[in-house]
Structures are given as C-alpha cells and as structure tokens.
N, C-alpha and C. Protein backbone atom coordinates (compact mmCIF):
# COMPACT_ATOMS: atom_id res chain seq x y z
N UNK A 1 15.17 -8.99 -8.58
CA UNK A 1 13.86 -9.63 -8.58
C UNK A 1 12.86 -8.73 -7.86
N UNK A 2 11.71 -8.64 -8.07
CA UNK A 2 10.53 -7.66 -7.95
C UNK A 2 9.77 -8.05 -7.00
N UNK A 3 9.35 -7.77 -6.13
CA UNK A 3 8.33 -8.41 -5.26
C UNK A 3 6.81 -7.73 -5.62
N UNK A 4 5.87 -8.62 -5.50
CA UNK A 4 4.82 -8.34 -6.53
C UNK A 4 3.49 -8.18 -5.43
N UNK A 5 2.81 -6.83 -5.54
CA UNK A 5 1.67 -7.16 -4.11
C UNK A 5 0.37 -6.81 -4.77
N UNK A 6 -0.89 -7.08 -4.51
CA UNK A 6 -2.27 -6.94 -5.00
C UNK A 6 -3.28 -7.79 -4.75
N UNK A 7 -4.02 -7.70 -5.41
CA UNK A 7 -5.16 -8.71 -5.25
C UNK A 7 -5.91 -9.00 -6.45
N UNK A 8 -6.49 -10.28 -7.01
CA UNK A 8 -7.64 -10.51 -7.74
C UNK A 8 -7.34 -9.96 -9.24
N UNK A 9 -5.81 -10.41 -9.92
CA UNK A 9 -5.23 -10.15 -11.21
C UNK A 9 -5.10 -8.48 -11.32
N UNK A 10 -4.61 -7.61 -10.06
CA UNK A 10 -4.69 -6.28 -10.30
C UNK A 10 -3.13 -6.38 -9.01
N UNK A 11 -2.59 -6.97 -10.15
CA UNK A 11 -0.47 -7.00 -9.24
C UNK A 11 0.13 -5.81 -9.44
N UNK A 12 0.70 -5.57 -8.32
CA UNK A 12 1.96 -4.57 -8.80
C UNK A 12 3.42 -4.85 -8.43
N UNK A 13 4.10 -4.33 -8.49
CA UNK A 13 5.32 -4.34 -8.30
C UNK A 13 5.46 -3.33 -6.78
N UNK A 14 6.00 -4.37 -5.87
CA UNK A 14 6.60 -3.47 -4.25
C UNK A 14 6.65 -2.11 -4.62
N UNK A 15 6.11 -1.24 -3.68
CA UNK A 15 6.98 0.49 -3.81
C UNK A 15 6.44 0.94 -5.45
N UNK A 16 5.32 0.48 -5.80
CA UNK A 16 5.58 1.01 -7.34
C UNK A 16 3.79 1.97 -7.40
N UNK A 17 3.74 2.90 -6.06
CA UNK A 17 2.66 3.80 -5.85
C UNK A 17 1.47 3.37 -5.00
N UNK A 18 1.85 1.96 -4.60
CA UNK A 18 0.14 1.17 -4.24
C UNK A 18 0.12 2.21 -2.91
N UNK A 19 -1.04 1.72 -2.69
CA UNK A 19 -1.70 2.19 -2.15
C UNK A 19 -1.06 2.25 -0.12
N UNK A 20 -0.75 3.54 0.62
CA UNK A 20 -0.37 3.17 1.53
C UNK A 20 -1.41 3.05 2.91
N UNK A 21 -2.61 3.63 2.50
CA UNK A 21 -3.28 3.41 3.65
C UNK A 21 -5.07 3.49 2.90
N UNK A 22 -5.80 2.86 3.41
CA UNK A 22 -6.90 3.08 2.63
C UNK A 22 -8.10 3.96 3.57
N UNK A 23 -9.11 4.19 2.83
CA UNK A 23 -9.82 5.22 3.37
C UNK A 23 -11.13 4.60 4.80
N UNK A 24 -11.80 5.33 4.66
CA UNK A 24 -12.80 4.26 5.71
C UNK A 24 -14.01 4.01 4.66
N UNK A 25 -14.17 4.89 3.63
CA UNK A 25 -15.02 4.04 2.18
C UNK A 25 -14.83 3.04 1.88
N UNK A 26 -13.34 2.32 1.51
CA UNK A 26 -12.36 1.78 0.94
C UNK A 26 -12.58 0.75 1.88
N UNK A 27 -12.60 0.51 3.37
CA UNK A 27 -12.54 -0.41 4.63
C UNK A 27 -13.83 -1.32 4.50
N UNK A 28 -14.71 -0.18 4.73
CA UNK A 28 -16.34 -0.37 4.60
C UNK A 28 -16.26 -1.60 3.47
N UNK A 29 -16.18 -1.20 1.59
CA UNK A 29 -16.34 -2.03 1.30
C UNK A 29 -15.87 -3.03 0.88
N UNK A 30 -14.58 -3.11 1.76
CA UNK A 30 -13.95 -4.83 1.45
C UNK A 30 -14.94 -5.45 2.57
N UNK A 31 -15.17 -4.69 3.93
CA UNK A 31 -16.25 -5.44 4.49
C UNK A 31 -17.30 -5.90 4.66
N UNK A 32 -17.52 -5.50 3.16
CA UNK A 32 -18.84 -5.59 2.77
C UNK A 32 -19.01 -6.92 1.79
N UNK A 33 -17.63 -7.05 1.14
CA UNK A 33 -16.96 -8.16 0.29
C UNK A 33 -16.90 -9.23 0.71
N UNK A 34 -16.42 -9.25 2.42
CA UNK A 34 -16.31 -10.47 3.05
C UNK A 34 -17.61 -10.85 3.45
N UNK A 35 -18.52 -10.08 3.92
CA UNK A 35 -20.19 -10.28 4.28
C UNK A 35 -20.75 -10.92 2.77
N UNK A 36 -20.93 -10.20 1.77
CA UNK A 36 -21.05 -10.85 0.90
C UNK A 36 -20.76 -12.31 0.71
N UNK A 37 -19.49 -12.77 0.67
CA UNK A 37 -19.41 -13.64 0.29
C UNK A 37 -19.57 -15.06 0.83
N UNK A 38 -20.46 -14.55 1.82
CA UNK A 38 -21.08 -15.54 2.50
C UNK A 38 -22.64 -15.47 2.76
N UNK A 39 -23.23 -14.47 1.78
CA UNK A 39 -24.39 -14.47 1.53
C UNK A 39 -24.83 -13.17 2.62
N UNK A 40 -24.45 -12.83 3.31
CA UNK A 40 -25.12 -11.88 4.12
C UNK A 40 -24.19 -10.02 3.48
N UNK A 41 -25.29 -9.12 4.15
CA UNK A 41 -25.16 -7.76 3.42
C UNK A 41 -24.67 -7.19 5.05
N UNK A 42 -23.78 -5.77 4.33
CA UNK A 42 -23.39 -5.52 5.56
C UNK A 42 -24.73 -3.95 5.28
N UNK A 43 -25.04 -3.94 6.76
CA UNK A 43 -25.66 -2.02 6.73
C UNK A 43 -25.29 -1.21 6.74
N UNK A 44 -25.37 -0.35 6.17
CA UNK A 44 -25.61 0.95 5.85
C UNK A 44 -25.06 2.22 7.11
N UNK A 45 -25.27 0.94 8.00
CA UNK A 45 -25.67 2.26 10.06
C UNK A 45 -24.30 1.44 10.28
N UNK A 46 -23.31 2.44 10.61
CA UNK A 46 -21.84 1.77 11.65
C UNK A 46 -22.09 1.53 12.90
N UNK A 47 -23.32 1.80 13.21
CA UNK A 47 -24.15 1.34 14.58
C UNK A 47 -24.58 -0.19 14.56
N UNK A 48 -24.58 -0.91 13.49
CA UNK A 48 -25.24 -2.26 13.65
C UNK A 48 -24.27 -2.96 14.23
N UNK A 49 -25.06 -4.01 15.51
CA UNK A 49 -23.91 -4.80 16.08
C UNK A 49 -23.77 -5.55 15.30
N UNK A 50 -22.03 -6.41 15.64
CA UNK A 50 -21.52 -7.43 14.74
C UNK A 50 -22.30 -8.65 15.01
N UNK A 51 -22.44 -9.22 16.36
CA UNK A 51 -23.49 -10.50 16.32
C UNK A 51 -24.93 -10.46 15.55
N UNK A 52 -25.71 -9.26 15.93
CA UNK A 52 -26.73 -9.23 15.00
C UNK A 52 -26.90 -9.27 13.61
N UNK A 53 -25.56 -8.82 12.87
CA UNK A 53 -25.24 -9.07 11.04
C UNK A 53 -24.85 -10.12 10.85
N UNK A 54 -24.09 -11.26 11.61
CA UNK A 54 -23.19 -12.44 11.44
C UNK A 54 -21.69 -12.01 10.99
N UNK A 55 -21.52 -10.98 11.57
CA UNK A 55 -19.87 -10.78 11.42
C UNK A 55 -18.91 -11.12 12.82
N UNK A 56 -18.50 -12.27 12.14
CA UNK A 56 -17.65 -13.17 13.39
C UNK A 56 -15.81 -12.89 13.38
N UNK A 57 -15.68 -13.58 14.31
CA UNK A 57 -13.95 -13.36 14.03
C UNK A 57 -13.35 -13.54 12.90
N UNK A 58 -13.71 -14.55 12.14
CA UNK A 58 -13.14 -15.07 10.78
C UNK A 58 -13.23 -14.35 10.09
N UNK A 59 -14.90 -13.67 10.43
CA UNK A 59 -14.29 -12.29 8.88
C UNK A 59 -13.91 -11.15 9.44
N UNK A 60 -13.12 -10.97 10.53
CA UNK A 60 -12.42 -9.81 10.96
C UNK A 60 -11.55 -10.35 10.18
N UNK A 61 -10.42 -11.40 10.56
CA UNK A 61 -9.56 -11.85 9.34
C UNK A 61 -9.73 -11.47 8.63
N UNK A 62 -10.03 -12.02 7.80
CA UNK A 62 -10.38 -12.14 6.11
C UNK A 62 -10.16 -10.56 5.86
N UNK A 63 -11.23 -10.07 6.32
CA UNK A 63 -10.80 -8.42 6.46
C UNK A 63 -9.69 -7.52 6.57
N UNK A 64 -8.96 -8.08 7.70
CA UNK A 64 -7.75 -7.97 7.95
C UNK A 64 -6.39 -8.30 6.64
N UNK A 65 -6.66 -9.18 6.69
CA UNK A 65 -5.86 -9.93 5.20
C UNK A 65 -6.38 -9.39 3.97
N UNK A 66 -7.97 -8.99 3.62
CA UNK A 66 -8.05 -7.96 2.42
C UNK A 66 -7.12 -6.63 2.23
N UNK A 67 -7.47 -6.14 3.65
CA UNK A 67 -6.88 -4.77 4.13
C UNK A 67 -4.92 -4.97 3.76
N UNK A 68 -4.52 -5.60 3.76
CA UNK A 68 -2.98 -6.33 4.07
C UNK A 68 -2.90 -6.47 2.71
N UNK A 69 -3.42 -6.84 1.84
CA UNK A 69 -3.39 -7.72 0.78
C UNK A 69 -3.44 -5.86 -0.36
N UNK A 70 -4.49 -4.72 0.08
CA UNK A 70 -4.38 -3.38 -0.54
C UNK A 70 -3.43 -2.76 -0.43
N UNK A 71 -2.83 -2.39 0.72
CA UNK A 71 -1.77 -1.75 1.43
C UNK A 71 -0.72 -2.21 1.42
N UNK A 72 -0.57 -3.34 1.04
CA UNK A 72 0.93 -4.24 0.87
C UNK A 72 1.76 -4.15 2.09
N UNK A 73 0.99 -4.15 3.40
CA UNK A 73 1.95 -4.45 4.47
C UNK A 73 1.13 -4.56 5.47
N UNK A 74 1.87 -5.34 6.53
CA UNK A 74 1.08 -6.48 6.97
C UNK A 74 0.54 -4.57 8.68
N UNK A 75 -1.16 -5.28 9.44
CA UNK A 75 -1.28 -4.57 10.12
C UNK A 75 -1.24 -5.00 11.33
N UNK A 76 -0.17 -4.46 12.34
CA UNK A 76 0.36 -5.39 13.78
C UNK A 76 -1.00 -4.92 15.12
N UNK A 77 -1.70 -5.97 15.40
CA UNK A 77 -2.60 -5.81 16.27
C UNK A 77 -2.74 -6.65 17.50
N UNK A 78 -3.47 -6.18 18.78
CA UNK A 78 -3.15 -7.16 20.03
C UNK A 78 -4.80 -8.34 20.12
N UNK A 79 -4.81 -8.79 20.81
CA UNK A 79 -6.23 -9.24 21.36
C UNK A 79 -6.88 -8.53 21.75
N UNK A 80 -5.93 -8.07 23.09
CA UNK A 80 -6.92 -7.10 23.49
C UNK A 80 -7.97 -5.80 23.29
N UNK A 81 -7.23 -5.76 21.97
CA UNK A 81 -8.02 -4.59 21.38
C UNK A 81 -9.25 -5.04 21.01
N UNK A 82 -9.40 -6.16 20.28
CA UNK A 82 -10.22 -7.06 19.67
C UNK A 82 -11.40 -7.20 20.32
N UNK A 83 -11.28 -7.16 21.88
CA UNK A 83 -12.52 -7.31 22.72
C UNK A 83 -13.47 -6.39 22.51
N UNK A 84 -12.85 -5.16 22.10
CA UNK A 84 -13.92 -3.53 22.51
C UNK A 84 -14.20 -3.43 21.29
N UNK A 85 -14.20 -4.89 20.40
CA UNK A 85 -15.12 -3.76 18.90
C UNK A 85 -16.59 -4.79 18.68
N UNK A 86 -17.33 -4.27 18.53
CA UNK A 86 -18.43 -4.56 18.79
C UNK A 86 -20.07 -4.32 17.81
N UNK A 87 -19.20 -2.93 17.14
CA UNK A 87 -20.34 -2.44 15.76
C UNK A 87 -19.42 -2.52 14.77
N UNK A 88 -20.08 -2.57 13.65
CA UNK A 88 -19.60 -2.15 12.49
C UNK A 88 -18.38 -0.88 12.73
N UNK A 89 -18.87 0.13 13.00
CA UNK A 89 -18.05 1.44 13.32
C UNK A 89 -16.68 1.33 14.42
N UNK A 90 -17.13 0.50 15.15
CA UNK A 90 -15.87 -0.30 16.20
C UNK A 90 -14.80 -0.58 14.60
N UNK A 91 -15.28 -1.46 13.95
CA UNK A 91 -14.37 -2.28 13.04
C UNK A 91 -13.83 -1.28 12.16
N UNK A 92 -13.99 -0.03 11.66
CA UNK A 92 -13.15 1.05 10.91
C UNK A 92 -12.38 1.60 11.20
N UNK A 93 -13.02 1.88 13.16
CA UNK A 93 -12.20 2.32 13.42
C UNK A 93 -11.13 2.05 13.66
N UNK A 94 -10.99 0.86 14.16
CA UNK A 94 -10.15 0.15 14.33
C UNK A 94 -8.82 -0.38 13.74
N UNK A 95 -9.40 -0.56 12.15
CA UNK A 95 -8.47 -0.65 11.27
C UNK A 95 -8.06 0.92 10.85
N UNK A 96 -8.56 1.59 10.75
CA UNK A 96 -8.09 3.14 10.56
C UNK A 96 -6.97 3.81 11.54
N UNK A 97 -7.13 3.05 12.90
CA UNK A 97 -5.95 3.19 13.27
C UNK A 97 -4.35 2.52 13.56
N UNK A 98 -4.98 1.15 12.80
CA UNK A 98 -4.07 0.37 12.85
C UNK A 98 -3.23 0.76 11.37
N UNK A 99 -3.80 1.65 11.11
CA UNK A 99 -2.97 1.81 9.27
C UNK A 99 -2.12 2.89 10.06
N UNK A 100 -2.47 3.95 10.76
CA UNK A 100 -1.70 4.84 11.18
C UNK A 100 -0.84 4.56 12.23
N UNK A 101 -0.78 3.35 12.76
CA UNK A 101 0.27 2.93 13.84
C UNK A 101 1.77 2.95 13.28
C-alpha cells in the first residue's frame, strides 16, 4: 500500500521525487496564500512587521502545515524559537532552517 502526500488534487506517491525542501520563493508564496486567504496581501519588504500585516500565530500554522503538506514531512520546532520572529524575513528564515534541521 502507497502512502500518498500533496496538496490541492496534485498527490503523489511517498518517496516518488516530491519535493525535499523548498526554496525561500517557494516559502514566501505559500505565505502569501495564507495572507490571502483571509483577505490581506503579504509585502514585498521581509522587513514588514508581522503585527502591522495581520500575520498572527494561526497563520504561522497554517504555514507551517502548507510547508509540511510540500515537503511531505512533518517540521520539528520549539516555542521558544517562535518568540524572536517578528518580520516577515524572521518567518523564512526560520522555516529555511527548520527544513535543514
């Protein structure tokens, strides 16, 4: 039996080339996906703070779980890290190194 990973009618089959880490283009615009879809745009500047755009914890999730959902494996992170991100550019980086952990 096959274990099947993807997103949004674009499945694959476990181990069958997906994707193992994504880029910070690639990061950017799923986060831009989750901003979207709640009506707000993300900018352009990795300098914009997250309170000033309306990017809250929930769509770090969501983000998180997009990111999980490309890569087909899950990304292990603490709280504490969570405190020190703060811009947009905090949040890439962040996940950029959580792909390489």
């Amino acid at each position: 039996m096959d274990l099947w990973v993807g997103r949004r009618g674009d499945w694959q089959p476990l181990g069958s080339g997906l994707m193992s880490e994504l880029t910070r283009a690639q990061i950017r615009d799923l986060m831009g996906e989750v901003m979207k879809a709640q009506g707000k745009a993300l900018p352009g500047d990795d300098s914009a703070d997250l309170r000033e755009i309306g990017f809250r914890s929930l769509d770090f999730s969501e983000l998180a779980l997009r990111v999980e959902d490309e890569i087909g494996d899950e990304l292990n992170f603490d709280a504490p890290g969570l405190r020190q991100i703060a811009k947009v550019g905090d949040v890439l980086d962040f996940i950029e190194q959580l792909q390489s952990a």
